[in-house]
N, C-alpha and C. Protein backbone atom coordinates (compact mmCIF):
# COMPACT_ATOMS: atom_id res chain seq x y z
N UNK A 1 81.55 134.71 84.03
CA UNK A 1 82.93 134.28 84.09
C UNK A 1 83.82 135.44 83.63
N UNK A 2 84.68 136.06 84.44
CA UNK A 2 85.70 136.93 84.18
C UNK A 2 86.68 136.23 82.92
N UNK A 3 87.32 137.39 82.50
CA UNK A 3 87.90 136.99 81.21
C UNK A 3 89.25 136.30 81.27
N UNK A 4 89.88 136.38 82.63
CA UNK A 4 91.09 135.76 82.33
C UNK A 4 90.59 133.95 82.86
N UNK A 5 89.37 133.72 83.14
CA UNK A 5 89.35 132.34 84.00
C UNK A 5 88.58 131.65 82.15
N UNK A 6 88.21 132.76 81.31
CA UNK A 6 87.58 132.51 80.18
C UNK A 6 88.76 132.05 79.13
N UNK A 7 90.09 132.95 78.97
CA UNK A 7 91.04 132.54 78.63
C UNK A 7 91.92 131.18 79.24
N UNK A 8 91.84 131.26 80.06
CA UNK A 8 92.26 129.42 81.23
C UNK A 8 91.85 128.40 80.31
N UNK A 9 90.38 128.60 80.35
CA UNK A 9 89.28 127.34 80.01
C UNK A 9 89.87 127.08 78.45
N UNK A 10 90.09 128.19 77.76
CA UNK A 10 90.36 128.23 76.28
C UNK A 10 91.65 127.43 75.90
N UNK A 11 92.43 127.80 77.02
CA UNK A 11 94.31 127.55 76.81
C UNK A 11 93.95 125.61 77.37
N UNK A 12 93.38 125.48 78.60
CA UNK A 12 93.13 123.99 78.68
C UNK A 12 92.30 123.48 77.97
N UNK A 13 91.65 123.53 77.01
CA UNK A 13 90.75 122.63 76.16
C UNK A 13 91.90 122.58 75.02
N UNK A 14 92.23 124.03 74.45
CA UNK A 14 93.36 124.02 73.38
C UNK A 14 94.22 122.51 73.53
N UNK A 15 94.99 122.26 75.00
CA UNK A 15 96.14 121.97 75.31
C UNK A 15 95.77 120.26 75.12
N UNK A 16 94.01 120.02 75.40
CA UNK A 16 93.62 118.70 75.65
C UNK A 16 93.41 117.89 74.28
N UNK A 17 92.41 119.51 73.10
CA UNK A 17 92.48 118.86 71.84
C UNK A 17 93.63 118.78 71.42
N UNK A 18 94.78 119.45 71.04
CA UNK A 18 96.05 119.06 70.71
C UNK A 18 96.04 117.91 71.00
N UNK A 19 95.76 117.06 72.33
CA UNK A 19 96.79 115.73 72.54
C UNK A 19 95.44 114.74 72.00
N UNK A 20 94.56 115.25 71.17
CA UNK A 20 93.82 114.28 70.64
C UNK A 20 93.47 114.38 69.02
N UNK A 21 94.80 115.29 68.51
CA UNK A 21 94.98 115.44 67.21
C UNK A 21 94.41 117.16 66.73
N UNK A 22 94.37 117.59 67.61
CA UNK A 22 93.61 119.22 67.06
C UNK A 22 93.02 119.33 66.17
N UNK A 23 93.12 120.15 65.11
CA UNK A 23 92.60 120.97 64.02
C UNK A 23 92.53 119.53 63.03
N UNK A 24 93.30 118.44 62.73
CA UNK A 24 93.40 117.39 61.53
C UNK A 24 92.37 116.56 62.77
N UNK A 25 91.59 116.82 63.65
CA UNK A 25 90.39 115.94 64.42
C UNK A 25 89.18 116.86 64.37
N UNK A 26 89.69 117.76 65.14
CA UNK A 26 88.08 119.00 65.27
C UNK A 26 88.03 119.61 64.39
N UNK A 27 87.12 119.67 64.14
CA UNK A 27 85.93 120.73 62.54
C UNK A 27 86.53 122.11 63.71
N UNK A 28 86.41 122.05 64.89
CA UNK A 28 86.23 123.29 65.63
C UNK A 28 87.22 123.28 66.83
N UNK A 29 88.11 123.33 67.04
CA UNK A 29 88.45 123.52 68.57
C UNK A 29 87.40 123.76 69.32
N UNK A 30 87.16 123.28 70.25
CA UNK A 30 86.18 124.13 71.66
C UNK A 30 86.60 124.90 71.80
N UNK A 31 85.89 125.66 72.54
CA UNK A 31 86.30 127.01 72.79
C UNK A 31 85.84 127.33 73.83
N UNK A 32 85.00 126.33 74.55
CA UNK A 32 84.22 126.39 75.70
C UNK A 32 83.63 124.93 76.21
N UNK A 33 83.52 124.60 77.64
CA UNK A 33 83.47 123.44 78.06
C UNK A 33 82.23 122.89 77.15
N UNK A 34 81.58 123.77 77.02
CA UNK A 34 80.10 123.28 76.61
C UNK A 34 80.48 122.90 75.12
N UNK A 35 81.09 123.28 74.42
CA UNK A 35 81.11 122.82 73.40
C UNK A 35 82.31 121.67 73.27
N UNK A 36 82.98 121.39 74.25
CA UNK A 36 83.68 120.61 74.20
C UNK A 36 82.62 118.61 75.00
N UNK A 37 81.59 119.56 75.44
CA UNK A 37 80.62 118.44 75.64
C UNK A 37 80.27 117.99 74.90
N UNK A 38 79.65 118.98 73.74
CA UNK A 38 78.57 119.08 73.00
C UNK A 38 78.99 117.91 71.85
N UNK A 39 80.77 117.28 71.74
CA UNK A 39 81.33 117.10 70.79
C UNK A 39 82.00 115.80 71.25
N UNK A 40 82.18 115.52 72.95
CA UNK A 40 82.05 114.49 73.11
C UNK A 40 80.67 113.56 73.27
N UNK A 41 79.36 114.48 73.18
CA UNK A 41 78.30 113.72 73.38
C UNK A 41 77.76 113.00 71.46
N UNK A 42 78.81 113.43 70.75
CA UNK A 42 78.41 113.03 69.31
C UNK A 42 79.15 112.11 69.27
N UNK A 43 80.56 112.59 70.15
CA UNK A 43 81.31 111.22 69.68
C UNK A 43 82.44 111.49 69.15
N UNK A 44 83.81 111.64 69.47
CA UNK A 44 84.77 112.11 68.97
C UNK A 44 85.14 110.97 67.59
N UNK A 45 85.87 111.74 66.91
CA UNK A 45 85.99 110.77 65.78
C UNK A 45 87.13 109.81 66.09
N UNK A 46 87.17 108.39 65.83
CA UNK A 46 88.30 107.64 66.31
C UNK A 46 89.71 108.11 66.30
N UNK A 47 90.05 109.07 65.24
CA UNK A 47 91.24 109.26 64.90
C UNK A 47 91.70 109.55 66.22
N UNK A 48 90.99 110.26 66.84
CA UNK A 48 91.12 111.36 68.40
C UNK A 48 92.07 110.26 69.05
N UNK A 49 91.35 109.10 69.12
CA UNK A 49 92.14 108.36 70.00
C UNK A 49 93.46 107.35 69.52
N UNK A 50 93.26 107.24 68.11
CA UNK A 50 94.66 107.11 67.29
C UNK A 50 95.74 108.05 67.58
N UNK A 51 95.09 109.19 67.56
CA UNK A 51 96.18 110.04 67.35
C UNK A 51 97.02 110.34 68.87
N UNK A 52 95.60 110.12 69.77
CA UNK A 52 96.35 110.19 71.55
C UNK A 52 97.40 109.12 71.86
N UNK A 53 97.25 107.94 71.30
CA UNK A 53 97.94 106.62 71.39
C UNK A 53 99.41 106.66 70.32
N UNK A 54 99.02 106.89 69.60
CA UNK A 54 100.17 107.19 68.15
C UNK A 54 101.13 108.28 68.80
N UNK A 55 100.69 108.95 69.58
CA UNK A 55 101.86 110.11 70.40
C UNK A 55 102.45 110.19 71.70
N UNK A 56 102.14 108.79 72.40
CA UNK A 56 102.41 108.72 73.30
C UNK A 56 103.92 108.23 73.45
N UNK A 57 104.42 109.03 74.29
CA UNK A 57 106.28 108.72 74.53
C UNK A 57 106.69 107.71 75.24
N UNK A 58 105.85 107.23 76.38
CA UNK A 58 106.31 105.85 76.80
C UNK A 58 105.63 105.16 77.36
N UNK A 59 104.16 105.58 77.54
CA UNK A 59 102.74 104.60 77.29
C UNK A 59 102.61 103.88 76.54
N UNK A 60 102.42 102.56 76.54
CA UNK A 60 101.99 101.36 75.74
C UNK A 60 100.51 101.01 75.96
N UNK A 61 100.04 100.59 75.06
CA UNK A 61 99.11 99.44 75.46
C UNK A 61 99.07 98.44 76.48
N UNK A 62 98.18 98.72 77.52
CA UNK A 62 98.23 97.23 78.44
C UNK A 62 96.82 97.20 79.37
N UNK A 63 96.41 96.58 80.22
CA UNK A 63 95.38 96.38 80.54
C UNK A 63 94.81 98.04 81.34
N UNK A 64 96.60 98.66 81.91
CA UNK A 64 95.61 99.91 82.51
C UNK A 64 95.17 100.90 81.63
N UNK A 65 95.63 100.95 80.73
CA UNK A 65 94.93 102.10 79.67
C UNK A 65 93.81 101.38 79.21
N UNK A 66 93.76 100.19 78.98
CA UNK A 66 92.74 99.28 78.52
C UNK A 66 90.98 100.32 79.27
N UNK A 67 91.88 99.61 80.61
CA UNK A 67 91.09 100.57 81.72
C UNK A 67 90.39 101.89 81.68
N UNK A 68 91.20 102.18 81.62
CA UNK A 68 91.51 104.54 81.35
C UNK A 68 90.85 104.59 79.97
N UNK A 69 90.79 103.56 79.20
CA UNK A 69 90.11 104.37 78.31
C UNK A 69 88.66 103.15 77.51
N UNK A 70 88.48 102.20 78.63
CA UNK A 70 86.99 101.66 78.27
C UNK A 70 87.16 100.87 76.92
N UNK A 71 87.92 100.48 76.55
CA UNK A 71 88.18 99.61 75.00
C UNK A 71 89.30 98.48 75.40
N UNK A 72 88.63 97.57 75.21
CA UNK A 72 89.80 96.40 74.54
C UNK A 72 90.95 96.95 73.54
N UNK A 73 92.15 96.20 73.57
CA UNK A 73 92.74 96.48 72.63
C UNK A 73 92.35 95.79 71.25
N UNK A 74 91.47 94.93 71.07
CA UNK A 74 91.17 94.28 70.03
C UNK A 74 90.14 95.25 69.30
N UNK A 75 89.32 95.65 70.33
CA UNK A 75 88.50 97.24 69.56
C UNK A 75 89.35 98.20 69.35
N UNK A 76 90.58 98.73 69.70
CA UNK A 76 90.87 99.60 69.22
C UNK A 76 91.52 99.25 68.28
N UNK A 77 92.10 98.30 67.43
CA UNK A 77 92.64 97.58 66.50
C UNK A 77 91.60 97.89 65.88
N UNK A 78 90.27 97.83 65.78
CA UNK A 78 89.28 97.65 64.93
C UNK A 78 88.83 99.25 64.04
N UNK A 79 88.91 100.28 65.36
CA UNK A 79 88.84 101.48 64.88
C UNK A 79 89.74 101.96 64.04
N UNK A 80 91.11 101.31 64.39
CA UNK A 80 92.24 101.81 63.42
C UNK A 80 92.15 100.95 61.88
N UNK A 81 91.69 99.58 62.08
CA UNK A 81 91.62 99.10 60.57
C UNK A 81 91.07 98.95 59.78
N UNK A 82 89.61 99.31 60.03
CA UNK A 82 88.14 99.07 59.78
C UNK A 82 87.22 100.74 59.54
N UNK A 83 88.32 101.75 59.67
CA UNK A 83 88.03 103.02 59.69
C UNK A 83 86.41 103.24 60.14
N UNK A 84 86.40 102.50 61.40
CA UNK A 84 84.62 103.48 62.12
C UNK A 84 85.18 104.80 62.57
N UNK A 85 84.44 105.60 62.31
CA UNK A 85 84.20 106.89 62.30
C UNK A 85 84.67 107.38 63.60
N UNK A 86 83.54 107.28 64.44
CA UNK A 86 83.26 107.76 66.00
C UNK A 86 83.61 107.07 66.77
N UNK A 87 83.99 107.32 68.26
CA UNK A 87 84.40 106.52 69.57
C UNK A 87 82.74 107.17 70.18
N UNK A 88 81.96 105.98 70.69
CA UNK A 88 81.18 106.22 71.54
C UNK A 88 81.24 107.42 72.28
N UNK A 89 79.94 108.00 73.14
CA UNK A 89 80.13 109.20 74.06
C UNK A 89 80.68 108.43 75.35
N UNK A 90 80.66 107.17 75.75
CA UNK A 90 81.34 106.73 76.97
C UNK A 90 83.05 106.98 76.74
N UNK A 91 83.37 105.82 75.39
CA UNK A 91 84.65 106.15 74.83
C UNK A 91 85.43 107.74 75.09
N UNK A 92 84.23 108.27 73.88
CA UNK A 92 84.79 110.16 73.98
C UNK A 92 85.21 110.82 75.52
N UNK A 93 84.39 110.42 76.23
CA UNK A 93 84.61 111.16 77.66
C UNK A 93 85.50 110.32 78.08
N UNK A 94 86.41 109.01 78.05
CA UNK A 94 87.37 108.82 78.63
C UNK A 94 88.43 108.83 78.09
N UNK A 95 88.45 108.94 76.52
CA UNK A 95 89.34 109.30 75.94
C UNK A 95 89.98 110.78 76.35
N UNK A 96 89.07 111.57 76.28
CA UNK A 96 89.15 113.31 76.57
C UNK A 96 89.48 113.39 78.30
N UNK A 97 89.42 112.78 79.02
CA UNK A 97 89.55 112.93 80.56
C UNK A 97 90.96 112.66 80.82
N UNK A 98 91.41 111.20 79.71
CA UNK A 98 93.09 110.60 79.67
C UNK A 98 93.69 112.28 79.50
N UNK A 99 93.41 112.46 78.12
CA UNK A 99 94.26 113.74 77.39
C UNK A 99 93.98 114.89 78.14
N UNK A 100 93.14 115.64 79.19
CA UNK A 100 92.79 116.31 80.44
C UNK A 100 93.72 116.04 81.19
N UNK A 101 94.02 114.87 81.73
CA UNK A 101 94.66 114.25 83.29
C UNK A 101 96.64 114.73 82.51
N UNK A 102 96.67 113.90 81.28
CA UNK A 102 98.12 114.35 80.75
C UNK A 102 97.92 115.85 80.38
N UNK A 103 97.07 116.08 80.13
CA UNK A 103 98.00 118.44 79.49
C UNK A 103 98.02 118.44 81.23
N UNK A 104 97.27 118.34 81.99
CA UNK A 104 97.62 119.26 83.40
C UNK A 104 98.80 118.33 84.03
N UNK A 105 99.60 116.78 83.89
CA UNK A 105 100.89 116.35 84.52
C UNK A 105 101.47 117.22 83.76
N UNK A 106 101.93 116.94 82.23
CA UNK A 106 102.48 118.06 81.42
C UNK A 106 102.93 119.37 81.42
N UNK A 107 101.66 120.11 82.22
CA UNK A 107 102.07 121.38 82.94
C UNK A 107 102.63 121.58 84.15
N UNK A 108 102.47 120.31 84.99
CA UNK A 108 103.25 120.40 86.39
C UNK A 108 104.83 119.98 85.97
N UNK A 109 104.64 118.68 85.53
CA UNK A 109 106.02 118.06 85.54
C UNK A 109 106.75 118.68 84.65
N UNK A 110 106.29 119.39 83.75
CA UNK A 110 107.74 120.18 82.37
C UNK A 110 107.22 119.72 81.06
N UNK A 111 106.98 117.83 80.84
CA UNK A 111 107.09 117.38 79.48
C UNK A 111 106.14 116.41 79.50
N UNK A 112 105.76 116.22 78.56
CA UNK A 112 104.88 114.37 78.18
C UNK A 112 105.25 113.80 78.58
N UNK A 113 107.00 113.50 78.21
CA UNK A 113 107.13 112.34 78.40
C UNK A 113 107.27 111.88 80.25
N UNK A 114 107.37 113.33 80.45
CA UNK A 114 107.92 112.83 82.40
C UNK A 114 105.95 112.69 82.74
N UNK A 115 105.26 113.00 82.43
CA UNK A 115 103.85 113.23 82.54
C UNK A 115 103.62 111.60 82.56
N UNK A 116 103.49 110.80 81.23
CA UNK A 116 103.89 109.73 81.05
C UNK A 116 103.90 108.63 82.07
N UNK A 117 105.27 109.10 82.50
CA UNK A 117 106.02 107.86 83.25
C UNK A 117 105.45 108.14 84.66
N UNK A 118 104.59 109.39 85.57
CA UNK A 118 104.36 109.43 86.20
C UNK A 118 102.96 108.83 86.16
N UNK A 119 102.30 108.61 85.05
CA UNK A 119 100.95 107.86 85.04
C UNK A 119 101.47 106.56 85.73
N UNK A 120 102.75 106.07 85.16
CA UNK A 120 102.85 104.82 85.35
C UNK A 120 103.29 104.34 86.75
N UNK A 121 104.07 105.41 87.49
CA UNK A 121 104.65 105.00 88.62
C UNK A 121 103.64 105.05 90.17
N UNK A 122 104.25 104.85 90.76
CA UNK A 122 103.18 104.39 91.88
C UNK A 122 103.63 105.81 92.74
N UNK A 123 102.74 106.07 93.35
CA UNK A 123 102.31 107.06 93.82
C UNK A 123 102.10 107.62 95.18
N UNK A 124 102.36 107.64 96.36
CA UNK A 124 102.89 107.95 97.19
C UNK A 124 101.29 108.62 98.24
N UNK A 125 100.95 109.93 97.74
CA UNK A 125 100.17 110.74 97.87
C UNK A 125 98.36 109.68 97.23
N UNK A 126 98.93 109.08 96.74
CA UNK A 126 97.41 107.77 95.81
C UNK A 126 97.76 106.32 96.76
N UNK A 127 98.42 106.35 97.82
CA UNK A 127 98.37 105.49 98.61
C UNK A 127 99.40 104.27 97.58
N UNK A 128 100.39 104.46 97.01
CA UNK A 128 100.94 103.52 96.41
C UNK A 128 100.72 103.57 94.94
N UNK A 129 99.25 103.95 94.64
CA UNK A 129 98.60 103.22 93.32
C UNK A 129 99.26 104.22 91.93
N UNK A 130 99.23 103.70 91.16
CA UNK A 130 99.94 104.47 89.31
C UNK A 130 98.37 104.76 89.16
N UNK A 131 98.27 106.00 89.21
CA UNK A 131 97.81 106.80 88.38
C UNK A 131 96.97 106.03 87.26
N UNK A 132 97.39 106.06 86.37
CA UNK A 132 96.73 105.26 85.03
C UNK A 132 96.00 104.32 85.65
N UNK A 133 96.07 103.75 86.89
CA UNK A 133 95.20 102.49 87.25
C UNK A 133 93.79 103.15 87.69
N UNK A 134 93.97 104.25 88.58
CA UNK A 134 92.77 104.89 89.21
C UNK A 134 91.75 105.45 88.07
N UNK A 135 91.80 105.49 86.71
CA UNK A 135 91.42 106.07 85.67
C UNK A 135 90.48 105.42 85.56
N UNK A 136 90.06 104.26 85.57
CA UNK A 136 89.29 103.18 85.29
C UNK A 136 87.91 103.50 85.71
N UNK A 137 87.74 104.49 86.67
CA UNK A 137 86.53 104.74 87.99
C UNK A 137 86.30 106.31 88.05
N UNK A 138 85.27 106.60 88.00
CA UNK A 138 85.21 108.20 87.73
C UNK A 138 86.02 108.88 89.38
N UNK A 139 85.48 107.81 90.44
CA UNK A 139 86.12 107.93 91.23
C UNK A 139 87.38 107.93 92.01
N UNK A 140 88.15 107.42 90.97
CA UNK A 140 89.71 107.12 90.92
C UNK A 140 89.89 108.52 90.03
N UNK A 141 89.44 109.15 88.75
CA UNK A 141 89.95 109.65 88.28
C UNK A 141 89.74 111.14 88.86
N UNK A 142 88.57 111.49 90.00
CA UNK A 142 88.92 112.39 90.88
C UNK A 142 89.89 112.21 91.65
N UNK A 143 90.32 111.42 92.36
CA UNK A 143 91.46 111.17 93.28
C UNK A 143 92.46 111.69 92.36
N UNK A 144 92.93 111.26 90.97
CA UNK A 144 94.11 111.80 90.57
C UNK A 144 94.12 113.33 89.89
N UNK A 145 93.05 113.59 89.64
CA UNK A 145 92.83 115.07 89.70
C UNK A 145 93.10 115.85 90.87
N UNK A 146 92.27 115.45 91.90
CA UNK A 146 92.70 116.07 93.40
C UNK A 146 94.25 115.96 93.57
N UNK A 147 95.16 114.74 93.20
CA UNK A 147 95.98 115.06 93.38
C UNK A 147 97.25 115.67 92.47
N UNK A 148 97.09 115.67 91.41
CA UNK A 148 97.71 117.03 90.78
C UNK A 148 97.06 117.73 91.01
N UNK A 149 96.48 118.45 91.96
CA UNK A 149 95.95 119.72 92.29
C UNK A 149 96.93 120.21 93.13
N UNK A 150 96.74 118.99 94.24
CA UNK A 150 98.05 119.28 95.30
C UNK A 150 99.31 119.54 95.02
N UNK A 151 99.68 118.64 93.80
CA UNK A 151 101.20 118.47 93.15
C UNK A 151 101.21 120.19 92.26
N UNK A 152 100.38 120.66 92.18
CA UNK A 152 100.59 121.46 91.30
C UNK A 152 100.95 122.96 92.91
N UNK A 153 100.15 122.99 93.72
CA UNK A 153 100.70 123.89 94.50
C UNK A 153 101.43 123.27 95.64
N UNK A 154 102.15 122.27 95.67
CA UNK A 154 102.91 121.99 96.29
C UNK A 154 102.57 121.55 97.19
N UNK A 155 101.22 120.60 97.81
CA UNK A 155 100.78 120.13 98.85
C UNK A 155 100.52 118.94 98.69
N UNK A 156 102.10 118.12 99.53
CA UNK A 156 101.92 116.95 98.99
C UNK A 156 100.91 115.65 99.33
N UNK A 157 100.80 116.00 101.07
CA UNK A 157 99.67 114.85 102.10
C UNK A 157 97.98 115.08 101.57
């Protein structure tokens, strides 16, 4: 891997732990996909996903994040009051894929919060569907990858 696609990988993991509490979550930033595996396969610590939820600008709780991120809201009530440690490795990887899918709207659209509201709105290029709904399905959450891909160089069909 050439060094500037090595620096990429560094600046997007940076951009993903940030939105899951950084340095007051990771012993380590990743620094590399593999270790950013290595750390959802232990299990991110709940806070990760406190802290993704606790910062969100105009995401709420409701059945599609429910979705997007594999937990009841009554379990995640539980992680926050009951202080368990870890989010499962199913949890971890959809927690970390949410905060993935927002740093790259984030970088297209300008801000969180417009990042946000585009999870929520329906979607044109997704055949109608919000974003946040397709999350639910590894296969939905390629579709919305593919399509901020497009959105990002300007190809909207």
């Amino acid at each position: 891997m050439d060094e500037f696609a090595q620096s990429r990988d560094v600046a997007r993991l940076t951009a993903v732990a940030r939105l899951l509490g950084g340095t007051s979550t990771f012993r380590k930033m990743p620094q590399s996909p593999l270790e950013a595996h290595e750390a959802l396969v232990s299990g991110l610590p709940s806070k990760a996903l406190v802290y993704l939820v606790a910062n969100f600008a105009s995401l709420r709780w409701d059945d599609s994040l429910e979705r997007a991120i594999g937990m009841s809201h009554r379990t995640y009530q539980r992680h926050t009051a009951e202080n368990i440690r870890h989010l499962s490795p199913e949890q971890s990887g959809r927690a970390w894929k949410l905060a993935e899918i927002l740093a790259k709207a984030t970088s297209i659209f300008g801000s969180k919060e417009e990042a946000e509201h585009w999870l929520e709105r329906p979607a044109i290029g997704l055949d109608q569907r919000k974003p946040i709904d397709l999350l639910a399905t590894p296969a939905g959450v390629e579709l919305v990858e593919d399509f901020l891909t497009r959105l990002e160089y300007g190809v909207y069909a």
